[in-house]
N, C-alpha and C. Protein backbone atom coordinates (compact mmCIF):
# COMPACT_ATOMS: atom_id res chain seq x y z
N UNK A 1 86.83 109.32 116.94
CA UNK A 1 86.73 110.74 116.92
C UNK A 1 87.51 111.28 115.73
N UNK A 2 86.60 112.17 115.29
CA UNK A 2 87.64 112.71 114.06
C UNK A 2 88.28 113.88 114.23
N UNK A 3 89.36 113.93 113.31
CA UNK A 3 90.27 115.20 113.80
C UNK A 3 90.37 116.00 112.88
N UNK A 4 90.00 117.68 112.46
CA UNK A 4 90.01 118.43 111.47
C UNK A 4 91.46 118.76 111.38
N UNK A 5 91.95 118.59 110.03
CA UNK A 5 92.91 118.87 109.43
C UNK A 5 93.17 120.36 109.09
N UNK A 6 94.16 120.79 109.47
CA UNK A 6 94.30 122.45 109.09
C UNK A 6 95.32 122.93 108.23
N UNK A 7 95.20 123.02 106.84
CA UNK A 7 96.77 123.48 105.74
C UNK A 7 96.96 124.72 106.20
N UNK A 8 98.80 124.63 106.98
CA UNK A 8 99.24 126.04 106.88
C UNK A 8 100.19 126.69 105.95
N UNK A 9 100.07 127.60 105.85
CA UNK A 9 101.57 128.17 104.82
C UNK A 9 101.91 129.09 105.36
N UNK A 10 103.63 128.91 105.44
CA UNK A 10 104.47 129.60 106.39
C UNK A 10 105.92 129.28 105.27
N UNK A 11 106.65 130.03 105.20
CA UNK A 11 107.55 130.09 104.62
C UNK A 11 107.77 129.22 102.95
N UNK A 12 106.66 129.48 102.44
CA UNK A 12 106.77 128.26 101.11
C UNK A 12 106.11 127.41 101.69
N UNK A 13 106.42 126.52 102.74
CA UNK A 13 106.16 125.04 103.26
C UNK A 13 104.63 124.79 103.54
N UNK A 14 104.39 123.77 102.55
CA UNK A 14 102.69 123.73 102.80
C UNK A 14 102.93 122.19 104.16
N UNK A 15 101.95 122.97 105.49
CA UNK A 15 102.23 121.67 106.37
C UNK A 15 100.83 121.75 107.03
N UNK A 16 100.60 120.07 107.63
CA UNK A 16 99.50 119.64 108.11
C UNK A 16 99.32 119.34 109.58
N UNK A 17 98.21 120.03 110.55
CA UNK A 17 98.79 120.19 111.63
C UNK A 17 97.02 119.73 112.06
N UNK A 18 97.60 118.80 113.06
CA UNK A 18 96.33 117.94 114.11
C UNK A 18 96.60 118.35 115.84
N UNK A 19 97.08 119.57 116.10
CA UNK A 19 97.23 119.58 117.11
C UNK A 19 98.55 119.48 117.89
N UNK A 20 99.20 118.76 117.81
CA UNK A 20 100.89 118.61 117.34
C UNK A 20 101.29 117.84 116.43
N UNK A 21 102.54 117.99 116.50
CA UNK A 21 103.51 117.25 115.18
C UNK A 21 103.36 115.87 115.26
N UNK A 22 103.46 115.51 114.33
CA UNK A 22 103.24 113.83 114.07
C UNK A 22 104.28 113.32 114.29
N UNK A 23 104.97 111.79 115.04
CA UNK A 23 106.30 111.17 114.92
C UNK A 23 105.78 109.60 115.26
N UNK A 24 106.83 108.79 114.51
CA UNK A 24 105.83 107.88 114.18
C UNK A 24 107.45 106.54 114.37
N UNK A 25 107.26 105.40 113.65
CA UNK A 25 108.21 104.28 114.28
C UNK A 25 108.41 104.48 112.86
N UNK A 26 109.65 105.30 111.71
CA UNK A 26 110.25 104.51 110.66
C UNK A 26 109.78 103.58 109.85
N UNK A 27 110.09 102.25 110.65
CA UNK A 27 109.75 100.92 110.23
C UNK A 27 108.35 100.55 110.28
N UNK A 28 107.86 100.70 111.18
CA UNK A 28 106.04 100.22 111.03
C UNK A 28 105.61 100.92 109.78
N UNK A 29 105.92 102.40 109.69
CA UNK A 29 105.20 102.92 108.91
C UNK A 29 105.67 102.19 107.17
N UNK A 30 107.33 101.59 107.17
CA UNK A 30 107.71 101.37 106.00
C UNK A 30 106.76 100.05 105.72
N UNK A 31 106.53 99.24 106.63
CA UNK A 31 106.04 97.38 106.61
C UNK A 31 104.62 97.91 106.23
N UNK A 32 104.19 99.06 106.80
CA UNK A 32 102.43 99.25 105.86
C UNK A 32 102.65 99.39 104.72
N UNK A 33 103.26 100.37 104.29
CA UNK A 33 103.82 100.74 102.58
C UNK A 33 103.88 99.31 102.12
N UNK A 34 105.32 98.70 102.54
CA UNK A 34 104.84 96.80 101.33
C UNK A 34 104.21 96.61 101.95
N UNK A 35 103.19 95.85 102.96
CA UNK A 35 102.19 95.27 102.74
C UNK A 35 101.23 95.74 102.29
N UNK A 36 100.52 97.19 101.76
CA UNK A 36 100.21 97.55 101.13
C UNK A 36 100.44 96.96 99.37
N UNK A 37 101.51 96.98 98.76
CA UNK A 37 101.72 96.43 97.65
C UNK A 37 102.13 95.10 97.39
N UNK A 38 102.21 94.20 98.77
CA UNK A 38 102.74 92.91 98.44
C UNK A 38 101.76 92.12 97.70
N UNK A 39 100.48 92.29 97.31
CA UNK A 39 99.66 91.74 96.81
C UNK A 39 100.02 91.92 94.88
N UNK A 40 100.37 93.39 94.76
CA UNK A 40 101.44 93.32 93.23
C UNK A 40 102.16 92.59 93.18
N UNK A 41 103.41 92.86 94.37
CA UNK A 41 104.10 91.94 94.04
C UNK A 41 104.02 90.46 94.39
N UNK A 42 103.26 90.11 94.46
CA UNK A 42 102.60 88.60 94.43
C UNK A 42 102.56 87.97 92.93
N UNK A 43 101.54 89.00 92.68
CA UNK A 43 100.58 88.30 91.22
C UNK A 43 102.01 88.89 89.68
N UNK A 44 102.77 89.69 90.26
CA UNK A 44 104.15 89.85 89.31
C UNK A 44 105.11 88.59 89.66
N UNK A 45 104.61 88.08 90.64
CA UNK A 45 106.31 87.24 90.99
C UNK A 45 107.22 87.97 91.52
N UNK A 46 107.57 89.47 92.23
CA UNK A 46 108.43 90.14 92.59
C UNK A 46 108.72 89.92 93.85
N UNK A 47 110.24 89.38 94.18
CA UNK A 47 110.36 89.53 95.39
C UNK A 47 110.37 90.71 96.45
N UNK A 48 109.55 90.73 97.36
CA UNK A 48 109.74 92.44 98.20
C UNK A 48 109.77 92.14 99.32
N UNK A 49 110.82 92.93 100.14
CA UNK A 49 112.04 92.71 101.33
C UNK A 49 111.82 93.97 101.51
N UNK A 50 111.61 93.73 102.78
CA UNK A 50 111.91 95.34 103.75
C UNK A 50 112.87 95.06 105.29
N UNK A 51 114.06 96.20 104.68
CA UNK A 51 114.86 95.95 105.71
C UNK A 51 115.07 97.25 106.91
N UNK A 52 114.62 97.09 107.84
CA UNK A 52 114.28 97.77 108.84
C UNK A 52 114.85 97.41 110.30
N UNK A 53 115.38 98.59 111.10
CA UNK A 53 115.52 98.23 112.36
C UNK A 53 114.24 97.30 113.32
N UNK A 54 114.47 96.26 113.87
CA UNK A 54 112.99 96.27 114.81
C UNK A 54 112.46 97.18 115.09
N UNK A 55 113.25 98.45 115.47
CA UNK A 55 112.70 99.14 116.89
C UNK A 55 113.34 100.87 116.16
N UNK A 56 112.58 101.39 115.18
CA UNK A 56 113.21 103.16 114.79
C UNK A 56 113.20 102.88 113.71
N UNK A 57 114.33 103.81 112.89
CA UNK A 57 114.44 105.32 114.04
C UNK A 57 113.09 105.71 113.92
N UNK A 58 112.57 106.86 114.98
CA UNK A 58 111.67 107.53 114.98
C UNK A 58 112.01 108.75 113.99
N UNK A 59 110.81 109.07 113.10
CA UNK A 59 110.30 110.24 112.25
C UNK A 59 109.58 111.17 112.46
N UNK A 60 109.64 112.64 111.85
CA UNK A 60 109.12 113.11 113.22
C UNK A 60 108.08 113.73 111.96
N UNK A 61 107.30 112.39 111.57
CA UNK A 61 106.46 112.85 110.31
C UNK A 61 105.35 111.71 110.76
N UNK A 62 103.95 111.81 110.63
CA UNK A 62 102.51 110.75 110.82
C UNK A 62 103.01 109.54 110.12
N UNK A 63 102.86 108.71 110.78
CA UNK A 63 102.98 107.11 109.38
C UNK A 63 101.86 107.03 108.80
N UNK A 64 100.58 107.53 108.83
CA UNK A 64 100.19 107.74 107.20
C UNK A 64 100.58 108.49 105.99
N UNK A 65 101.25 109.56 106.51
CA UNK A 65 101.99 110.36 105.83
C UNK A 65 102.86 109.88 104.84
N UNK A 66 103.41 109.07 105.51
CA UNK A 66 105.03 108.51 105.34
C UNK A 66 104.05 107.17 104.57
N UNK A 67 103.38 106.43 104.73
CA UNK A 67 102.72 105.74 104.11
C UNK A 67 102.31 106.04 102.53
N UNK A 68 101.57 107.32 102.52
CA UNK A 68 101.35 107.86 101.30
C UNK A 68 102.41 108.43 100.32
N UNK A 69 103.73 108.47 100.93
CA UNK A 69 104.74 108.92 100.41
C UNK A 69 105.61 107.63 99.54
N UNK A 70 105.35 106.96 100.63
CA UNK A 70 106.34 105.48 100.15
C UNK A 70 105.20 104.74 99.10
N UNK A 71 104.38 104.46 99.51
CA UNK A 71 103.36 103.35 98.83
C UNK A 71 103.54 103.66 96.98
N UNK A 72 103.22 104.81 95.98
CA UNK A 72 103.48 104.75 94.79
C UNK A 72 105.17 104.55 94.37
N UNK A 73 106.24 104.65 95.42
CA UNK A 73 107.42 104.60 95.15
C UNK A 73 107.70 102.91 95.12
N UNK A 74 106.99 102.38 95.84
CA UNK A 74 106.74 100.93 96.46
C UNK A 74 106.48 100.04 94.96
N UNK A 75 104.97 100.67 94.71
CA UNK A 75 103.87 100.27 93.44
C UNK A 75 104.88 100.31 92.30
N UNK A 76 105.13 101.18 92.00
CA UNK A 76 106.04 101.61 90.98
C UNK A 76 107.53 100.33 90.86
N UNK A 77 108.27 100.64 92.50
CA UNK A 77 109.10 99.32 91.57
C UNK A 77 108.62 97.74 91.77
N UNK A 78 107.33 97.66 91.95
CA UNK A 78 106.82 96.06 92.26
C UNK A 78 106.31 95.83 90.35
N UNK A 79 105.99 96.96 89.85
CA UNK A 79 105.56 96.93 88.57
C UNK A 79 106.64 97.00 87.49
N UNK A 80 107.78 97.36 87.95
CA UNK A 80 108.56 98.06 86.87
C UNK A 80 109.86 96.57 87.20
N UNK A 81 109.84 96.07 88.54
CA UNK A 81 111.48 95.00 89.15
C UNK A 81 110.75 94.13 87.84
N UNK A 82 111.99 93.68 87.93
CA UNK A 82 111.90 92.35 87.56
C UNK A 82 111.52 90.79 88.15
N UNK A 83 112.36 90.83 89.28
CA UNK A 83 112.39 89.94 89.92
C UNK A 83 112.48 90.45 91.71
N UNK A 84 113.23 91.48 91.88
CA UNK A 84 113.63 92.00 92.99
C UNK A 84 112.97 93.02 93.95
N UNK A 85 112.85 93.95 94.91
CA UNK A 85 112.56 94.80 95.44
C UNK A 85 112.92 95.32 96.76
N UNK A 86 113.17 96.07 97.08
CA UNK A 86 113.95 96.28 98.62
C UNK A 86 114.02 97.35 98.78
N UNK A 87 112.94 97.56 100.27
CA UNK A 87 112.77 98.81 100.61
C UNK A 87 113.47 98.85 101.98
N UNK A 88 114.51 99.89 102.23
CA UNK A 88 115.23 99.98 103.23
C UNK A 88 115.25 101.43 104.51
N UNK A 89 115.35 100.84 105.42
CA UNK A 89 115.44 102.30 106.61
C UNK A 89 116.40 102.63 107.41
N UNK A 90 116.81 103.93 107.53
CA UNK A 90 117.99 103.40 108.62
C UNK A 90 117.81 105.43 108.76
N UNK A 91 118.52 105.92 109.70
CA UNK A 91 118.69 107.45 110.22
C UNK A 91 120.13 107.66 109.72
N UNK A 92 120.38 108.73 109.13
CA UNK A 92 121.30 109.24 108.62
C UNK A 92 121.51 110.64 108.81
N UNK A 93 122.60 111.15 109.53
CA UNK A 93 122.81 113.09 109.55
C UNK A 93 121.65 113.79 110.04
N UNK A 94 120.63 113.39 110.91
CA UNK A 94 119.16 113.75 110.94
C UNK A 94 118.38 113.59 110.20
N UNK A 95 118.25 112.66 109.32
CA UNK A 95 117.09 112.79 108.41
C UNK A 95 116.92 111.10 108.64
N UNK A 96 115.65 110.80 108.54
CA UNK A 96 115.49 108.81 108.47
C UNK A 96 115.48 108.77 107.03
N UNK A 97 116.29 107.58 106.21
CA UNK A 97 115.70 107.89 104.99
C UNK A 97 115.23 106.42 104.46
N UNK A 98 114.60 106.35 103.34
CA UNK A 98 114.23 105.46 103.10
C UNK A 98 114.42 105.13 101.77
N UNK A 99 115.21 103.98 101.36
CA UNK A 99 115.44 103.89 99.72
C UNK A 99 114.75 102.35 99.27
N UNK A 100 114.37 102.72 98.25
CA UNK A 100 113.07 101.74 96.99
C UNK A 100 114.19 101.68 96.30
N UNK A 101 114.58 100.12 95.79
CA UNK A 101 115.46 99.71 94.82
C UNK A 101 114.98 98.11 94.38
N UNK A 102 114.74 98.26 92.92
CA UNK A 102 114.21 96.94 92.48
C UNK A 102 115.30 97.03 91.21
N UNK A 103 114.65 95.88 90.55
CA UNK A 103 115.66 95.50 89.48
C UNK A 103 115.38 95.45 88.35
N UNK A 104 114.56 96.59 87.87
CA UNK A 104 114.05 97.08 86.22
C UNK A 104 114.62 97.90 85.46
N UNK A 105 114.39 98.38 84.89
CA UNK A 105 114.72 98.98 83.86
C UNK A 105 115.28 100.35 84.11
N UNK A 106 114.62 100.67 85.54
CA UNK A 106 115.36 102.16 85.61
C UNK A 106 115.02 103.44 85.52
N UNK A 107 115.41 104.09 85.41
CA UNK A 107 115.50 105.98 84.90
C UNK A 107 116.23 106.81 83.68
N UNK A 108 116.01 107.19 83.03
CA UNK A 108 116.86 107.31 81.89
C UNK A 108 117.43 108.77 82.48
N UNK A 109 118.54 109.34 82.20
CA UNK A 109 119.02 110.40 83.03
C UNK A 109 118.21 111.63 82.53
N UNK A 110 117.67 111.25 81.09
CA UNK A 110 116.88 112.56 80.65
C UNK A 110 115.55 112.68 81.05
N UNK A 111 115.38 111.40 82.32
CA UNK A 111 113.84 111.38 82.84
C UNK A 111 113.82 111.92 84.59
N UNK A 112 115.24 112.07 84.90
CA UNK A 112 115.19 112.06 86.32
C UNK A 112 114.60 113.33 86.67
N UNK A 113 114.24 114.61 86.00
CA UNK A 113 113.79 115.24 86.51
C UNK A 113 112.37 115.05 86.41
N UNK A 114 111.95 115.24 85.16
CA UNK A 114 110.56 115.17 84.65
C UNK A 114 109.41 114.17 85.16
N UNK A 115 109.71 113.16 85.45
CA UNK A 115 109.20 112.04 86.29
C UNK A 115 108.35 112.48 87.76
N UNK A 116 108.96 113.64 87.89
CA UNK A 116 108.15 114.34 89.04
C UNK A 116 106.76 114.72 88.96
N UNK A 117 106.95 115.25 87.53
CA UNK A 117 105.68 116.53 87.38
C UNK A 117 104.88 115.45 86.87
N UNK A 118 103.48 115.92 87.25
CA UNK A 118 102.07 115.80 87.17
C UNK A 118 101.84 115.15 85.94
N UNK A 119 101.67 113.65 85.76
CA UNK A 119 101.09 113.34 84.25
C UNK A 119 102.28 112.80 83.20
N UNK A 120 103.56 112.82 84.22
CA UNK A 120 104.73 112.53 83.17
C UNK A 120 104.65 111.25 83.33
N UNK A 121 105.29 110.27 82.46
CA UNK A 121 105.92 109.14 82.68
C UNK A 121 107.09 108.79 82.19
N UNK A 122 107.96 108.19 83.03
CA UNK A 122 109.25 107.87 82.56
C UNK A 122 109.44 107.03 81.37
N UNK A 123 110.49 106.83 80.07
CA UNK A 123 110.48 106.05 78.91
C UNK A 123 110.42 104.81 79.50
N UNK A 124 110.17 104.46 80.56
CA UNK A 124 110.16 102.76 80.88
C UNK A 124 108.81 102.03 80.66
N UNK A 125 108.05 103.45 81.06
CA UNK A 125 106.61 103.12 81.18
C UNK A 125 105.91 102.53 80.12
N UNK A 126 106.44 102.59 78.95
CA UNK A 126 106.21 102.22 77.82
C UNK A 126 106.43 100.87 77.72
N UNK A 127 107.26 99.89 78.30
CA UNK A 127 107.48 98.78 78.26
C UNK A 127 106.17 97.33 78.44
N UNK A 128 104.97 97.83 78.37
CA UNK A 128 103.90 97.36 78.59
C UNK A 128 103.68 96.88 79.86
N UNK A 129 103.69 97.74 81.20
CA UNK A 129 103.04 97.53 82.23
C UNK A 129 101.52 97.66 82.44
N UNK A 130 100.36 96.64 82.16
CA UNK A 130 99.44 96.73 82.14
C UNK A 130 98.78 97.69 83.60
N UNK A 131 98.28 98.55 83.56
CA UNK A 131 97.74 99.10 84.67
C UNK A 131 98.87 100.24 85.07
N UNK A 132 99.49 100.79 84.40
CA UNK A 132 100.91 101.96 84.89
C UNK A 132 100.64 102.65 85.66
N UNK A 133 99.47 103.79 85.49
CA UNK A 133 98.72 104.62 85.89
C UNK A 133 98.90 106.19 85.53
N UNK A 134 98.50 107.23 85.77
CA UNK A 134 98.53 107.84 85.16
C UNK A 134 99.81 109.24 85.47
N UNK A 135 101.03 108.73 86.04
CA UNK A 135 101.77 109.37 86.07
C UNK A 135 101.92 110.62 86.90
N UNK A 136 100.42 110.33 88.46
CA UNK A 136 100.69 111.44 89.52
C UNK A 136 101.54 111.11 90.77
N UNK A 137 101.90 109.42 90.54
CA UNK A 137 102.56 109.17 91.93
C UNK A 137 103.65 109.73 92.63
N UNK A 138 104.42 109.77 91.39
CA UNK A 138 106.11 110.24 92.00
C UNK A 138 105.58 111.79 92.40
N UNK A 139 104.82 112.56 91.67
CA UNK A 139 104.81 114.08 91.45
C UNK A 139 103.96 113.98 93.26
N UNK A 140 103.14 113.12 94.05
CA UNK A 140 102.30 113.32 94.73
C UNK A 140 103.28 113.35 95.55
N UNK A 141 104.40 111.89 95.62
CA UNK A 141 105.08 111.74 97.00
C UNK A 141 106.45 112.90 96.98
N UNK A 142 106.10 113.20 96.34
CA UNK A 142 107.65 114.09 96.40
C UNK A 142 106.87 115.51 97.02
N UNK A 143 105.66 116.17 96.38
CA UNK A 143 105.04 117.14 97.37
C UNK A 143 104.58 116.45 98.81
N UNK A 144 104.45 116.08 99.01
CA UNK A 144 103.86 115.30 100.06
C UNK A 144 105.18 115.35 101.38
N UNK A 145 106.28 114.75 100.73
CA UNK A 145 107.56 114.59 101.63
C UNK A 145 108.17 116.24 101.51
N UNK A 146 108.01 116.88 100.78
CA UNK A 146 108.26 118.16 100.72
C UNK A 146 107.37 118.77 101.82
N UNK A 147 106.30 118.73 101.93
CA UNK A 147 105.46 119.16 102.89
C UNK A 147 105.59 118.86 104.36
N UNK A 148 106.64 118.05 104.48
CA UNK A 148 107.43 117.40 105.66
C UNK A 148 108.70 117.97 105.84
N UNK A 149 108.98 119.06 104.97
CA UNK A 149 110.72 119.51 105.05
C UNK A 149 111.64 117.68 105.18
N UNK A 150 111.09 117.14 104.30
CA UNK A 150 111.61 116.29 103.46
C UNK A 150 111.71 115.95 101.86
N UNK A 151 112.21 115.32 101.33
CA UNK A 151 112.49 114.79 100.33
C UNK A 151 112.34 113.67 98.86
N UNK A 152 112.13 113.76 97.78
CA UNK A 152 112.25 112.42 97.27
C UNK A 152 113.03 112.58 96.07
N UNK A 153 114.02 111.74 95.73
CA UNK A 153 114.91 111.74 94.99
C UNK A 153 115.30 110.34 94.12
N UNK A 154 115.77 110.79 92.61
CA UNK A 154 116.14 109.44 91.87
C UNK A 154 117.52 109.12 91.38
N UNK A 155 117.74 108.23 91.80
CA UNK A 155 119.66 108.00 91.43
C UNK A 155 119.12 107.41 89.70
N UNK A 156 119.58 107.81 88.60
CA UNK A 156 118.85 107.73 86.96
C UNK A 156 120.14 106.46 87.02
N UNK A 157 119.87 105.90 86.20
CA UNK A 157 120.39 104.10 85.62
C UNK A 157 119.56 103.38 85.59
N UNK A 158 120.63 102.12 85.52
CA UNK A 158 119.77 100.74 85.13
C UNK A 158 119.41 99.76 87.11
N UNK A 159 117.98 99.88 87.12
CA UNK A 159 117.84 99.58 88.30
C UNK A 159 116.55 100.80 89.13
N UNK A 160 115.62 100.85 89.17
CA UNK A 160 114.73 101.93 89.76
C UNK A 160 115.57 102.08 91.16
N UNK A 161 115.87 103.47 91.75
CA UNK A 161 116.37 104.00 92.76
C UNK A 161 116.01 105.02 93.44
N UNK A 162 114.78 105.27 93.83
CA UNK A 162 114.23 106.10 94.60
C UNK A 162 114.65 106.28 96.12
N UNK A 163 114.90 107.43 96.67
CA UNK A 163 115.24 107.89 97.97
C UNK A 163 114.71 109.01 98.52
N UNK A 164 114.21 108.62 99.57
CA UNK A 164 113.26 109.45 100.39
C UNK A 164 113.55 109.67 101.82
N UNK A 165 113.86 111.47 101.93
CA UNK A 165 114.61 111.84 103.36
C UNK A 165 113.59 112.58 104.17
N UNK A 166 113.39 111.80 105.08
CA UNK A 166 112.16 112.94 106.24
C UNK A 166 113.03 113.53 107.68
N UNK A 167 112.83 113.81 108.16
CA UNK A 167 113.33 114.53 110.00
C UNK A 167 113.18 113.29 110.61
N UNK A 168 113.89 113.19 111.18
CA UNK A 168 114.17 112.63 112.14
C UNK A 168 113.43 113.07 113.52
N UNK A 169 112.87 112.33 114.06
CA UNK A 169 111.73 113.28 115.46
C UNK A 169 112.68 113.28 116.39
């Protein structure tokens, strides 16, 4: 059965509503995100580790949602690590959050903002990643988790560090 999707806008916040609120298991939704990209990181050689409770926290966001949010943050450091990758979950102050940390090259601090918007790419991108793409991922998941009265954020250095804060259900 299919379910019509309805965009509301209410205070700024663009949100997506099926009837009630979506809340979903954290962790299942993070293990779709890499297995989603473990096939990159296969054919790169990148190791990718997801460290997750068995059992939470619960989000009080759809795990496709949360899927589409994580997956280019995912892509991104399976293309950019070197060798490494580790996507982690845990509930913090009310928010579940979730941090992408591989072992590339990074953020340059004069990229941490810009990296958002539509079509940018960070100076790393340049490093000849065959297939990069075209620079809407970060800009998608960050509206996307915004549209959740959540978050996505970059700690800039040596090392890709993406962090992503949703509600807690």
């Amino acid at each position: 059965m299919a379910v019509d999707l309805v965009s509301l806008k209410g205070n700024g916040n663009v949100r997506t509503e099926a009837g009630q609120r979506g809340t979903s298991d954290a962790g299942e939704a993070a293990d779709r995100a890499v297995s989603t990209c473990a096939p990159l990181a296969e054919r790169r050689r990148v190791a990718l580790e997801l460290d997750a409770p068995a059992s939470g926290p619960r989000v009080g966001v759809d795990a496709d949602l949360i899927e589409r949010i994580l997956s280019p943050l995912v892509e991104n450091a399976c293309r950019y690590g070197t060798s490494s990758v580790r996507v982690s979950v845990r509930a913090d102050n009310g928010a579940v959050v979730f941090d992408v940390i591989d072992d590339g090259p990074g953020v340059a601090p004069a990229d941490a903002d810009r990296i958002f918007e539509p079509g940018v790419r960070g100076a790393a991108s340049g490093n000849g990643q065959a297939g990069a793409g075209a620079g809407l991922g970060l800009s998608l998941a960050r509206r996307l988790a915004q549209s959740a009265d959540g978050s996505v954020s970059v700690e800039p250095g040596p090392g890709g560090r993406f962090r992503v804060r949703l509600p807690v259900a």
